[in-house]
PDB file of N, CA and C in Angstrom:
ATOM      1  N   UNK A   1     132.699 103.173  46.694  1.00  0.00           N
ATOM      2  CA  UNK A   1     131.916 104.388  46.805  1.00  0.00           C
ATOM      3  C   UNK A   1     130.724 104.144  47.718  1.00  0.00           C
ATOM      4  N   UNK A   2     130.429 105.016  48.713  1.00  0.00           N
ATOM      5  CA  UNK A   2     129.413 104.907  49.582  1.00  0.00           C
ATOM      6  C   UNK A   2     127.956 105.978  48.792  1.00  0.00           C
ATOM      7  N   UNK A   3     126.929 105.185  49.265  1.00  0.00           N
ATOM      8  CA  UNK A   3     126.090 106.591  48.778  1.00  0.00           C
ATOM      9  C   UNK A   3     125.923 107.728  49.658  1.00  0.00           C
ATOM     10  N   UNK A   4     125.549 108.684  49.067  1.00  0.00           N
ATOM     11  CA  UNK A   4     125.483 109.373  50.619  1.00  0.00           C
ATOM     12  C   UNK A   4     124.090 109.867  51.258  1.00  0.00           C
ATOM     13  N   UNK A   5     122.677 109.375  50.217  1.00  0.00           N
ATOM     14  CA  UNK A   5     121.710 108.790  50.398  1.00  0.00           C
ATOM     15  C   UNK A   5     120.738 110.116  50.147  1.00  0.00           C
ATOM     16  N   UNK A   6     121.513 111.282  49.982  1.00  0.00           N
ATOM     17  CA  UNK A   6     121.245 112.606  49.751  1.00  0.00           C
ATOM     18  C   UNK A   6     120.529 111.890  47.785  1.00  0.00           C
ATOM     19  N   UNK A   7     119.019 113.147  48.103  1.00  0.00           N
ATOM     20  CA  UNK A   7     118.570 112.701  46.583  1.00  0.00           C
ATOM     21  C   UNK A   7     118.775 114.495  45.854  1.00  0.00           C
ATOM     22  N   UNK A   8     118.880 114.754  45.043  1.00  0.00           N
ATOM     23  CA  UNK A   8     119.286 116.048  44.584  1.00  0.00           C
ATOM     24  C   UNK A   8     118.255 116.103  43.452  1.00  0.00           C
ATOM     25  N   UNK A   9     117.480 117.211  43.526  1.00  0.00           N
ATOM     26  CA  UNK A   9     116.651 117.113  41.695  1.00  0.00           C
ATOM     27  C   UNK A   9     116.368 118.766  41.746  1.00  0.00           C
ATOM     28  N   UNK A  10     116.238 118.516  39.940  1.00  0.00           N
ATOM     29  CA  UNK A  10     116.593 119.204  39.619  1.00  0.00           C
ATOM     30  C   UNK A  10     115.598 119.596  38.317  1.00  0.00           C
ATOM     31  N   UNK A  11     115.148 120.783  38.395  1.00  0.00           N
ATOM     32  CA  UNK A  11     114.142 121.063  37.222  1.00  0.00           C
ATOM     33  C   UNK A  11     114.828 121.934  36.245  1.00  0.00           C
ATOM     34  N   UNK A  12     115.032 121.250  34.728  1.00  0.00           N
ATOM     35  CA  UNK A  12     115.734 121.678  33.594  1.00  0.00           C
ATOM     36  C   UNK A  12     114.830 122.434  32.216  1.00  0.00           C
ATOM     37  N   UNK A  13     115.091 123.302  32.598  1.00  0.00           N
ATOM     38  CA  UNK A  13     113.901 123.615  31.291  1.00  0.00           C
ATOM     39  C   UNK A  13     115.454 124.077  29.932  1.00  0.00           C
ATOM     40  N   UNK A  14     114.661 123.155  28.769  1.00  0.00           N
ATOM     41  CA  UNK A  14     115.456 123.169  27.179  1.00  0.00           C
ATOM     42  C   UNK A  14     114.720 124.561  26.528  1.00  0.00           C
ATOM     43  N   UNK A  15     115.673 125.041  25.799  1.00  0.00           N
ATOM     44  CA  UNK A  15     114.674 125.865  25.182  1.00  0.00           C
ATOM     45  C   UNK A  15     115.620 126.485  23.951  1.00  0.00           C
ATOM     46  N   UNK A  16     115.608 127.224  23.178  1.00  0.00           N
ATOM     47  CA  UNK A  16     116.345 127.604  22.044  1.00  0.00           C
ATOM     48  C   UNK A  16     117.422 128.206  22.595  1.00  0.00           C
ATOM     49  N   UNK A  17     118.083 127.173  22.052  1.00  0.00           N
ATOM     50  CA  UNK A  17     119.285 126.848  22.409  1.00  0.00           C
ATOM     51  C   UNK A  17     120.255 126.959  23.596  1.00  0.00           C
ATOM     52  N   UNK A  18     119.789 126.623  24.514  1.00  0.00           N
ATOM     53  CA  UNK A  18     120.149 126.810  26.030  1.00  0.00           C
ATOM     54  C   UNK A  18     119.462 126.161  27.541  1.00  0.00           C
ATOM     55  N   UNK A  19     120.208 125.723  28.140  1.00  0.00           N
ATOM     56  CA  UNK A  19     119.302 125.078  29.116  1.00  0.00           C
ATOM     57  C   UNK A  19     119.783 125.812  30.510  1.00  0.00           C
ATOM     58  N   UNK A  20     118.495 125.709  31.514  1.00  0.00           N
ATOM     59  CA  UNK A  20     118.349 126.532  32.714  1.00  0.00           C
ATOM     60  C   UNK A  20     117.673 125.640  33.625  1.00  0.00           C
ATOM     61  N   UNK A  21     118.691 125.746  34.689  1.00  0.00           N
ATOM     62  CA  UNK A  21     120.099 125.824  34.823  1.00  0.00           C
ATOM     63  C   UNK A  21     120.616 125.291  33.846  1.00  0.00           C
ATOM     64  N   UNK A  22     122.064 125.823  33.437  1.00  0.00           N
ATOM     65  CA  UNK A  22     123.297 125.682  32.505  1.00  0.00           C
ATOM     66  C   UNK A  22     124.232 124.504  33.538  1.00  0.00           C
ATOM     67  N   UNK A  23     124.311 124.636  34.372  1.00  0.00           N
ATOM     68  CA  UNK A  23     125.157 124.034  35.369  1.00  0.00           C
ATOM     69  C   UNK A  23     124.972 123.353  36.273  1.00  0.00           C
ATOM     70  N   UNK A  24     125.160 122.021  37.100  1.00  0.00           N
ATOM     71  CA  UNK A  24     124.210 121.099  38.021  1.00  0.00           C
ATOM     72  C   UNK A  24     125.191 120.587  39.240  1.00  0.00           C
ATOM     73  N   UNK A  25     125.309 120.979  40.255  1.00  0.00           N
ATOM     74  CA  UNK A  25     126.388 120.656  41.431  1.00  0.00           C
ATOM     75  C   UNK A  25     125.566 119.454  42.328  1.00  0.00           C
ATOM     76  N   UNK A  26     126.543 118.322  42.382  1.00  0.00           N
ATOM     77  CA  UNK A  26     125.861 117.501  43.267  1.00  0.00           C
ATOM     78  C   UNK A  26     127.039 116.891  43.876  1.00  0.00           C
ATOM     79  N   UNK A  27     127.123 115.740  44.325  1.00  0.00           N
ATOM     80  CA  UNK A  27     128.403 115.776  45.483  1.00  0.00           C
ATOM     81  C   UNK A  27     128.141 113.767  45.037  1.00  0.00           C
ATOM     82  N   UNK A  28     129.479 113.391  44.918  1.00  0.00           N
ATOM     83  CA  UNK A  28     129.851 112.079  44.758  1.00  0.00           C
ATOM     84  C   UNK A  28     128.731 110.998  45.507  1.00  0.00           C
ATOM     85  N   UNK A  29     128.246 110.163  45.294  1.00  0.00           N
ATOM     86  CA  UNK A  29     127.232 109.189  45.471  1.00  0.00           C
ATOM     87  C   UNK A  29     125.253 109.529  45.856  1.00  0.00           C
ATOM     88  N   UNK A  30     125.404 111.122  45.096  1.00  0.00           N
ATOM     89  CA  UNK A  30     123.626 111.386  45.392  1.00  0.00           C
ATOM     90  C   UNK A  30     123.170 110.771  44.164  1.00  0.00           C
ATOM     91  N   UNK A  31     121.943 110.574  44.727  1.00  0.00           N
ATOM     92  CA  UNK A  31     121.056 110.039  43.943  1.00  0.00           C
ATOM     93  C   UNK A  31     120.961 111.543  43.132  1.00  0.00           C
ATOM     94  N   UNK A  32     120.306 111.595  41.740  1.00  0.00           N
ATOM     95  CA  UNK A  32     120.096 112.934  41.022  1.00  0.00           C
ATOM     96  C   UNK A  32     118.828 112.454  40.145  1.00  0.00           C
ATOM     97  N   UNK A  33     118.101 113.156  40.428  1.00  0.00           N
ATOM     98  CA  UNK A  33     116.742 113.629  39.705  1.00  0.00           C
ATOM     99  C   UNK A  33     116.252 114.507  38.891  1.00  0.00           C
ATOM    100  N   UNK A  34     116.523 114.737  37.792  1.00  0.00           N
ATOM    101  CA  UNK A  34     116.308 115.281  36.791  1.00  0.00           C
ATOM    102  C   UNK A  34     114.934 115.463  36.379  1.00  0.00           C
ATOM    103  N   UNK A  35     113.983 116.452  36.040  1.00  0.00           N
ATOM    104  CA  UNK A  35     112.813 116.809  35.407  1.00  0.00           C
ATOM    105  C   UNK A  35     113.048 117.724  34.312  1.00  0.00           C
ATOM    106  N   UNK A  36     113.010 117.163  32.806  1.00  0.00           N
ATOM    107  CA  UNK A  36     113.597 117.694  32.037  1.00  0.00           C
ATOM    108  C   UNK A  36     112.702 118.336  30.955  1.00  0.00           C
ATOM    109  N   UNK A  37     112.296 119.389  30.533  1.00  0.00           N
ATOM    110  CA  UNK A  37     111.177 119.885  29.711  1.00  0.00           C
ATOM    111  C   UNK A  37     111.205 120.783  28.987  1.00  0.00           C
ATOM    112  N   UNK A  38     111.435 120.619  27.510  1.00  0.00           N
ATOM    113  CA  UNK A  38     111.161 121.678  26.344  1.00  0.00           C
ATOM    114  C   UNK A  38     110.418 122.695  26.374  1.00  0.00           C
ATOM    115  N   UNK A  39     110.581 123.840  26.233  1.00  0.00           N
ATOM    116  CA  UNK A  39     109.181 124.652  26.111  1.00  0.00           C
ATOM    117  C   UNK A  39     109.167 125.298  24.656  1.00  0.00           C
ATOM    118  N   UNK A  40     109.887 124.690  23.669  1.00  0.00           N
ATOM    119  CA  UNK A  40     109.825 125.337  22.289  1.00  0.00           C
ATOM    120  C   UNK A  40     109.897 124.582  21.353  1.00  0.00           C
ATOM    121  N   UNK A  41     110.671 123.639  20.955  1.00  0.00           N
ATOM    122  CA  UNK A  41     110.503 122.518  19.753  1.00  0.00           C
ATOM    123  C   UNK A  41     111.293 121.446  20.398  1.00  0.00           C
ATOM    124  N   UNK A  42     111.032 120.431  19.176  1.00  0.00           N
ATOM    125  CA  UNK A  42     111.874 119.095  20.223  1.00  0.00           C
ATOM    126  C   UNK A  42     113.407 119.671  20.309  1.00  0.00           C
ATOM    127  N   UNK A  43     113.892 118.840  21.162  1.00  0.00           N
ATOM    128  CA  UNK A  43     115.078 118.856  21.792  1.00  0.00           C
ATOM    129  C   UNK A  43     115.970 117.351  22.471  1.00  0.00           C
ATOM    130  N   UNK A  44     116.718 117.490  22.721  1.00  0.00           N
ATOM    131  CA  UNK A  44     117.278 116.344  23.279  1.00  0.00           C
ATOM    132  C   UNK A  44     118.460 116.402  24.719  1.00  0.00           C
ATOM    133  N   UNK A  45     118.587 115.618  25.619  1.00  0.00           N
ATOM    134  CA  UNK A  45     119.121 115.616  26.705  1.00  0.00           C
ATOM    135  C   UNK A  45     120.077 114.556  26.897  1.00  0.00           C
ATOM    136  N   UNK A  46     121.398 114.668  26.472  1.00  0.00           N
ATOM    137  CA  UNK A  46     122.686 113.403  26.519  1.00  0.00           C
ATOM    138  C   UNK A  46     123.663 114.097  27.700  1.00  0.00           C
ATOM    139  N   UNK A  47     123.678 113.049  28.413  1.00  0.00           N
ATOM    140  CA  UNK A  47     125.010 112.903  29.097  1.00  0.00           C
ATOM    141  C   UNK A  47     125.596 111.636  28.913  1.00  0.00           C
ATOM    142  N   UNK A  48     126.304 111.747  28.022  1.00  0.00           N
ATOM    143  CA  UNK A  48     126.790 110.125  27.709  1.00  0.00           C
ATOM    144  C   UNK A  48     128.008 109.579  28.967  1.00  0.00           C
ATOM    145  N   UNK A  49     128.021 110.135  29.885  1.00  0.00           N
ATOM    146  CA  UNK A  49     128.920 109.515  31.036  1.00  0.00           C
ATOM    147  C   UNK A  49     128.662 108.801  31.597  1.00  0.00           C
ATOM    148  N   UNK A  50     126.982 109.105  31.605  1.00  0.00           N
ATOM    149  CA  UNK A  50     126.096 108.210  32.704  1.00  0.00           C
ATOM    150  C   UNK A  50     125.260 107.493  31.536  1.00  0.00           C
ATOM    151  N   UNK A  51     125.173 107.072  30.744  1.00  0.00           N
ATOM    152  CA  UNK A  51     124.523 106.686  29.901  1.00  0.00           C
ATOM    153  C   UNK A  51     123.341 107.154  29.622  1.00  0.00           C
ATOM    154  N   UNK A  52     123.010 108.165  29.684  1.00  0.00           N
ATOM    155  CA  UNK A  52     121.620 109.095  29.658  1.00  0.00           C
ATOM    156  C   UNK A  52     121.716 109.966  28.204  1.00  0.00           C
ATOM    157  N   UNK A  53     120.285 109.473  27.402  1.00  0.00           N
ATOM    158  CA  UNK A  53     120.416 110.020  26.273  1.00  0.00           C
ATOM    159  C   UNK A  53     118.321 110.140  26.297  1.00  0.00           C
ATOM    160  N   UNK A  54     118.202 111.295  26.580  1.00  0.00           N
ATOM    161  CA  UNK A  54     116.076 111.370  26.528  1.00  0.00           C
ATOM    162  C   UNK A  54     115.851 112.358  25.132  1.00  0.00           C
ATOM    163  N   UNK A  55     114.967 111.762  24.252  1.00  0.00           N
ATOM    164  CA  UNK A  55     114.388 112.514  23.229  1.00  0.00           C
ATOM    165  C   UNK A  55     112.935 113.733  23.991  1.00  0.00           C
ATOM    166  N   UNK A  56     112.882 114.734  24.119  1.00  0.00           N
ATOM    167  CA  UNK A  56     112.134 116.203  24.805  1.00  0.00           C
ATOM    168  C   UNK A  56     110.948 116.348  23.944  1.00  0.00           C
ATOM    169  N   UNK A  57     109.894 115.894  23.676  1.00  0.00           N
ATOM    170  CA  UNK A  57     108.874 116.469  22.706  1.00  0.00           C
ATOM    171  C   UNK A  57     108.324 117.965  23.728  1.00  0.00           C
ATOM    172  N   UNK A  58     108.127 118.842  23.071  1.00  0.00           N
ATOM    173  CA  UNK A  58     107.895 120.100  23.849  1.00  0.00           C
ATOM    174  C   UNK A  58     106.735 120.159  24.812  1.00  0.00           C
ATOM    175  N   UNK A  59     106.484 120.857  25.482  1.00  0.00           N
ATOM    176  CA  UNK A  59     106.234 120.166  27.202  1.00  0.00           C
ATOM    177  C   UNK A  59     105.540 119.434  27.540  1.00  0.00           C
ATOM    178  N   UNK A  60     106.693 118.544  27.503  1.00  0.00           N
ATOM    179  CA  UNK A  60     106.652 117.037  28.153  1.00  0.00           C
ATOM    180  C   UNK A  60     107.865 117.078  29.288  1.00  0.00           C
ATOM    181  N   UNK A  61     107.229 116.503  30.627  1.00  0.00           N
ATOM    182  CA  UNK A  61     108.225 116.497  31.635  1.00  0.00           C
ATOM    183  C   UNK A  61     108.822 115.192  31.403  1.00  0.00           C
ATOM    184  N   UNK A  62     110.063 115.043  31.397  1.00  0.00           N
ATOM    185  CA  UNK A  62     110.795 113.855  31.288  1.00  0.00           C
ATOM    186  C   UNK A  62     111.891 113.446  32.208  1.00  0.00           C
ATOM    187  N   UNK A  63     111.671 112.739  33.193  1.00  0.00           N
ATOM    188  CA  UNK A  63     111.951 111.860  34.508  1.00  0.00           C
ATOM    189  C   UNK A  63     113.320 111.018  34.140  1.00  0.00           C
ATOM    190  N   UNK A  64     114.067 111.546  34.539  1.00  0.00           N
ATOM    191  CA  UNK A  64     115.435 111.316  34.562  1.00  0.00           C
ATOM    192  C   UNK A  64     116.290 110.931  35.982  1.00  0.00           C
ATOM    193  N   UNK A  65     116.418 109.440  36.178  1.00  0.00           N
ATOM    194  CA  UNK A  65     117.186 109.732  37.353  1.00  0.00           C
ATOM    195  C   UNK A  65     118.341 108.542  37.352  1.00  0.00           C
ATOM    196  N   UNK A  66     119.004 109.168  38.101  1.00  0.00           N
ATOM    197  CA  UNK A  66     120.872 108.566  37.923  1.00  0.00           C
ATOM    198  C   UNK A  66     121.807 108.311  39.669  1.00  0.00           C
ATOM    199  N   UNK A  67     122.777 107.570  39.913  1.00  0.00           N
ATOM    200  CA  UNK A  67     123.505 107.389  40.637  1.00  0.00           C
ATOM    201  C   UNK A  67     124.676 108.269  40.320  1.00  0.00           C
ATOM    202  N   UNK A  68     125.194 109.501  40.833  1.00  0.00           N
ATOM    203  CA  UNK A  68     126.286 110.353  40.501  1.00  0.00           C
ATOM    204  C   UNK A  68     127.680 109.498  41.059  1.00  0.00           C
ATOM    205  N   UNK A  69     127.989 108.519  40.406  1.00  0.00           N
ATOM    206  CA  UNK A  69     128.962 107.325  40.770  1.00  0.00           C
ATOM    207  C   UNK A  69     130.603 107.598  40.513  1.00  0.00           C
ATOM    208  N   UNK A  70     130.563 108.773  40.194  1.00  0.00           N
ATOM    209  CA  UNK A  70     132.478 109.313  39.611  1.00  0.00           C
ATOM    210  C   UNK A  70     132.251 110.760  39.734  1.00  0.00           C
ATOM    211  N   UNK A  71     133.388 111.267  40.697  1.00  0.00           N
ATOM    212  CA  UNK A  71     133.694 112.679  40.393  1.00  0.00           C
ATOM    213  C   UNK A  71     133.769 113.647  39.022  1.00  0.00           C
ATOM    214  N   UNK A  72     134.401 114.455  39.056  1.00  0.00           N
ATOM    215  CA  UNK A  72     134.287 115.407  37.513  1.00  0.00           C
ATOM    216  C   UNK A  72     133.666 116.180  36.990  1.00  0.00           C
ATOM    217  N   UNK A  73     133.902 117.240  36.294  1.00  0.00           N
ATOM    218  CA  UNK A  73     132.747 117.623  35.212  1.00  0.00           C
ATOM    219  C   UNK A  73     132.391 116.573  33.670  1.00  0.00           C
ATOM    220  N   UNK A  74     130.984 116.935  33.961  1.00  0.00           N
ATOM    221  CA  UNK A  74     130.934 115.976  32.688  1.00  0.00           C
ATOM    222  C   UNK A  74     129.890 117.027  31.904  1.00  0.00           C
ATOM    223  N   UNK A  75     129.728 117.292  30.527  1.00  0.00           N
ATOM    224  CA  UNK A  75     129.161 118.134  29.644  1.00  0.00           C
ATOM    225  C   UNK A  75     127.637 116.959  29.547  1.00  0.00           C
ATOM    226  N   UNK A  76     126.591 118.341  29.482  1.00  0.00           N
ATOM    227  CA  UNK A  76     125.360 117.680  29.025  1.00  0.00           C
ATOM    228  C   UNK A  76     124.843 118.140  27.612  1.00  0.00           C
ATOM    229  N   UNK A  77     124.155 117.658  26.773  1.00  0.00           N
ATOM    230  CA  UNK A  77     123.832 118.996  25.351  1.00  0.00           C
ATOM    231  C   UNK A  77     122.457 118.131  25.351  1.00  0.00           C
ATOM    232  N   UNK A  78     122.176 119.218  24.131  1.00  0.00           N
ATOM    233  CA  UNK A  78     121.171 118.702  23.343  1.00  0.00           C
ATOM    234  C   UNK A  78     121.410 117.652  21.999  1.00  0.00           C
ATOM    235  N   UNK A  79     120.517 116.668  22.013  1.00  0.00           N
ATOM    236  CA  UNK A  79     121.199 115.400  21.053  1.00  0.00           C
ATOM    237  C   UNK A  79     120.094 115.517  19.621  1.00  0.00           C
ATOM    238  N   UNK A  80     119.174 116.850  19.486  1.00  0.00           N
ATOM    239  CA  UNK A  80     118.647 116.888  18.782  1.00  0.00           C
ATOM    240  C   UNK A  80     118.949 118.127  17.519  1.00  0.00           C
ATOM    241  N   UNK A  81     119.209 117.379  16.045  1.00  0.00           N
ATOM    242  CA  UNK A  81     119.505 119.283  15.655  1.00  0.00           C
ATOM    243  C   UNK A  81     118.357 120.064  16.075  1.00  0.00           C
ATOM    244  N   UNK A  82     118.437 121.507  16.086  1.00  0.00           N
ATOM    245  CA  UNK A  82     117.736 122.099  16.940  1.00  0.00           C
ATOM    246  C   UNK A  82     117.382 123.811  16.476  1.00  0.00           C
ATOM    247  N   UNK A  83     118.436 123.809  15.318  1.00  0.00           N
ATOM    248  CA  UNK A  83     118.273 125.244  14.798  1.00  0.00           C
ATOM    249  C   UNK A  83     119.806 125.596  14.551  1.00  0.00           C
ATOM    250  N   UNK A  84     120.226 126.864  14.405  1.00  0.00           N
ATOM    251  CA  UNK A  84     121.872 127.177  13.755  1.00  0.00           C
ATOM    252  C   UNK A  84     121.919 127.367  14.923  1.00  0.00           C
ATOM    253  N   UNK A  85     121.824 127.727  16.574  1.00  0.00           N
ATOM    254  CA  UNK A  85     122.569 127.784  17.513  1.00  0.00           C
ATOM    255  C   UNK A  85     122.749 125.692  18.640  1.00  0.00           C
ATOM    256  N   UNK A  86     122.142 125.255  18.084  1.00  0.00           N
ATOM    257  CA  UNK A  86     122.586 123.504  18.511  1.00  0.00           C
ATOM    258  C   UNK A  86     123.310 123.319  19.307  1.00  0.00           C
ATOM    259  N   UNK A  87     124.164 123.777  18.454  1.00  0.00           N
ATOM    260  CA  UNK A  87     126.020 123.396  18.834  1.00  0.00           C
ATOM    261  C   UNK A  87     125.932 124.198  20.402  1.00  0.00           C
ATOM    262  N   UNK A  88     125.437 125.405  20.494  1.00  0.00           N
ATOM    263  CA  UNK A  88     125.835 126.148  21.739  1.00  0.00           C
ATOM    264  C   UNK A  88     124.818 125.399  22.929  1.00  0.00           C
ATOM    265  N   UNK A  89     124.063 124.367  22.178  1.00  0.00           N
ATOM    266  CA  UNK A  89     122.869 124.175  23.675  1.00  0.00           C
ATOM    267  C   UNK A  89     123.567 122.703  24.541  1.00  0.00           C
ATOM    268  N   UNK A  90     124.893 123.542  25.799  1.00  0.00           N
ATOM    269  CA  UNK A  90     125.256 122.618  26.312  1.00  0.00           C
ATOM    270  C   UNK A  90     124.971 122.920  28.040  1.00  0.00           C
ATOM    271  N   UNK A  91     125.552 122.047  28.925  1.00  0.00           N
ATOM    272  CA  UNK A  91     125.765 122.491  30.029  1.00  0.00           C
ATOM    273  C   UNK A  91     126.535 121.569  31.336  1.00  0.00           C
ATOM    274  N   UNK A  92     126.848 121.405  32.302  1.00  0.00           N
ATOM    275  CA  UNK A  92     127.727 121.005  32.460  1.00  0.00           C
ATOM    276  C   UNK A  92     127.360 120.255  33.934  1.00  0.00           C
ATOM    277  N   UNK A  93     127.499 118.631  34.464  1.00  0.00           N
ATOM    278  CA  UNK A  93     127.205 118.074  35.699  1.00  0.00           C
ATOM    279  C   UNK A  93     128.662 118.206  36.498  1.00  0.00           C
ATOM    280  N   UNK A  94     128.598 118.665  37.229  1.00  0.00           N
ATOM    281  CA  UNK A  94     129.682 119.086  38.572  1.00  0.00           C
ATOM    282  C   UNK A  94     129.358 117.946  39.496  1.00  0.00           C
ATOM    283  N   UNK A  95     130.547 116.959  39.768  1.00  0.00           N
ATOM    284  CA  UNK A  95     130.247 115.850  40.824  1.00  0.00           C
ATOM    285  C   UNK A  95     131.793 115.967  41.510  1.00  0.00           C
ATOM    286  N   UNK A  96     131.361 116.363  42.787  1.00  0.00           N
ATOM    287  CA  UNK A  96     132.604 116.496  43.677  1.00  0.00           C
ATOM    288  C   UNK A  96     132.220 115.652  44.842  1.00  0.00           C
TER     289      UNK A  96
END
Protein backbone atom coordinates (compact mmCIF):
# COMPACT_ATOMS: atom_id res chain seq x y z
CA UNK A 1 0.00 0.00 0.00
CA UNK A 2 1.34 3.39 -0.97
CA UNK A 3 0.22 6.45 1.01
CA UNK A 4 -1.23 8.86 -0.89
CA UNK A 5 -0.03 11.58 1.51
CA UNK A 6 -3.53 13.27 1.20
CA UNK A 7 -4.49 14.17 5.14
CA UNK A 8 -8.44 14.15 5.38
CA UNK A 9 -10.12 15.53 8.80
CA UNK A 10 -12.86 15.58 9.88
CA UNK A 11 -15.05 17.35 12.59
CA UNK A 12 -17.56 14.81 14.40
CA UNK A 13 -19.90 16.15 16.68
CA UNK A 14 -21.71 13.00 19.19
CA UNK A 15 -24.79 13.92 20.44
CA UNK A 16 -28.07 11.99 21.51
CA UNK A 17 -27.87 9.45 19.83
CA UNK A 18 -26.37 10.23 16.51
CA UNK A 19 -23.29 11.48 15.03
CA UNK A 20 -22.71 14.34 12.30
CA UNK A 21 -21.51 13.50 9.88
CA UNK A 22 -23.12 9.89 10.00
CA UNK A 23 -20.78 8.89 7.19
CA UNK A 24 -16.83 9.54 6.44
CA UNK A 25 -15.36 9.00 2.68
CA UNK A 26 -11.68 8.88 2.41
CA UNK A 27 -9.72 7.02 -0.24
CA UNK A 28 -7.15 4.01 0.58
CA UNK A 29 -3.78 5.23 2.26
CA UNK A 30 -4.95 9.03 3.68
CA UNK A 31 -3.91 9.96 6.61
CA UNK A 32 -7.54 10.73 8.62
CA UNK A 33 -8.03 13.19 11.30
CA UNK A 34 -10.69 13.02 13.37
CA UNK A 35 -11.91 15.91 15.94
CA UNK A 36 -14.37 14.25 17.92
CA UNK A 37 -16.82 16.15 20.46
CA UNK A 38 -19.90 15.51 22.62
CA UNK A 39 -22.16 18.25 23.05
CA UNK A 40 -24.63 16.43 25.52
CA UNK A 41 -23.48 13.67 27.94
CA UNK A 42 -20.60 11.33 27.78
CA UNK A 43 -20.35 9.28 24.86
CA UNK A 44 -17.96 7.08 23.19
CA UNK A 45 -16.16 6.70 19.69
CA UNK A 46 -15.08 2.82 18.51
CA UNK A 47 -13.97 1.79 15.34
CA UNK A 48 -12.57 -1.38 16.25
CA UNK A 49 -10.98 -1.98 12.63
CA UNK A 50 -8.49 0.46 13.23
CA UNK A 51 -8.12 -0.06 16.73
CA UNK A 52 -9.70 3.19 17.83
CA UNK A 53 -11.79 3.15 20.89
CA UNK A 54 -11.93 7.33 22.69
CA UNK A 55 -14.06 7.81 25.89
CA UNK A 56 -16.06 11.82 24.84
CA UNK A 57 -16.56 13.70 28.21
CA UNK A 58 -18.98 16.47 26.82
CA UNK A 59 -17.16 19.23 25.06
CA UNK A 60 -14.11 17.99 24.97
CA UNK A 61 -12.39 17.94 21.51
CA UNK A 62 -10.80 14.61 21.12
CA UNK A 63 -7.86 14.18 18.51
CA UNK A 64 -8.09 11.16 16.72
CA UNK A 65 -5.82 10.24 14.01
CA UNK A 66 -5.33 7.00 11.87
CA UNK A 67 -3.63 5.51 8.62
CA UNK A 68 -6.84 4.42 6.37
CA UNK A 69 -4.66 1.11 5.55
CA UNK A 70 -7.65 -1.39 3.98
CA UNK A 71 -10.46 -0.66 1.75
CA UNK A 72 -14.26 -1.20 2.93
CA UNK A 73 -16.90 0.01 4.96
CA UNK A 74 -16.24 -0.25 8.41
CA UNK A 75 -19.12 0.83 11.17
CA UNK A 76 -18.21 3.46 13.87
CA UNK A 77 -20.70 3.72 17.23
CA UNK A 78 -20.79 4.93 20.35
CA UNK A 79 -18.98 2.59 23.07
CA UNK A 80 -20.77 4.33 25.84
CA UNK A 81 -24.44 3.33 27.16
CA UNK A 82 -25.92 6.47 26.32
CA UNK A 83 -29.73 6.45 26.83
CA UNK A 84 -32.64 3.90 25.14
CA UNK A 85 -31.60 5.14 21.63
CA UNK A 86 -27.44 3.77 22.04
CA UNK A 87 -27.93 1.08 19.93
CA UNK A 88 -28.95 3.57 16.97
CA UNK A 89 -25.74 5.96 17.62
CA UNK A 90 -23.69 4.47 14.67
CA UNK A 91 -22.00 5.54 11.50
CA UNK A 92 -20.02 4.34 8.93
CA UNK A 93 -15.90 4.89 7.48
CA UNK A 94 -15.99 4.50 3.58
CA UNK A 95 -12.29 3.63 2.40
CA UNK A 96 -12.05 3.17 -1.32
Amino acid sequence: MQLTGEIKEFEIIAKQWEFIPSTIRVNLGDRVELHVESTDVAHGFMLPEFGISEYLNPGVDVHIDFIADKTGTFSFSCSVPCGSGHGRMTGQLIVE
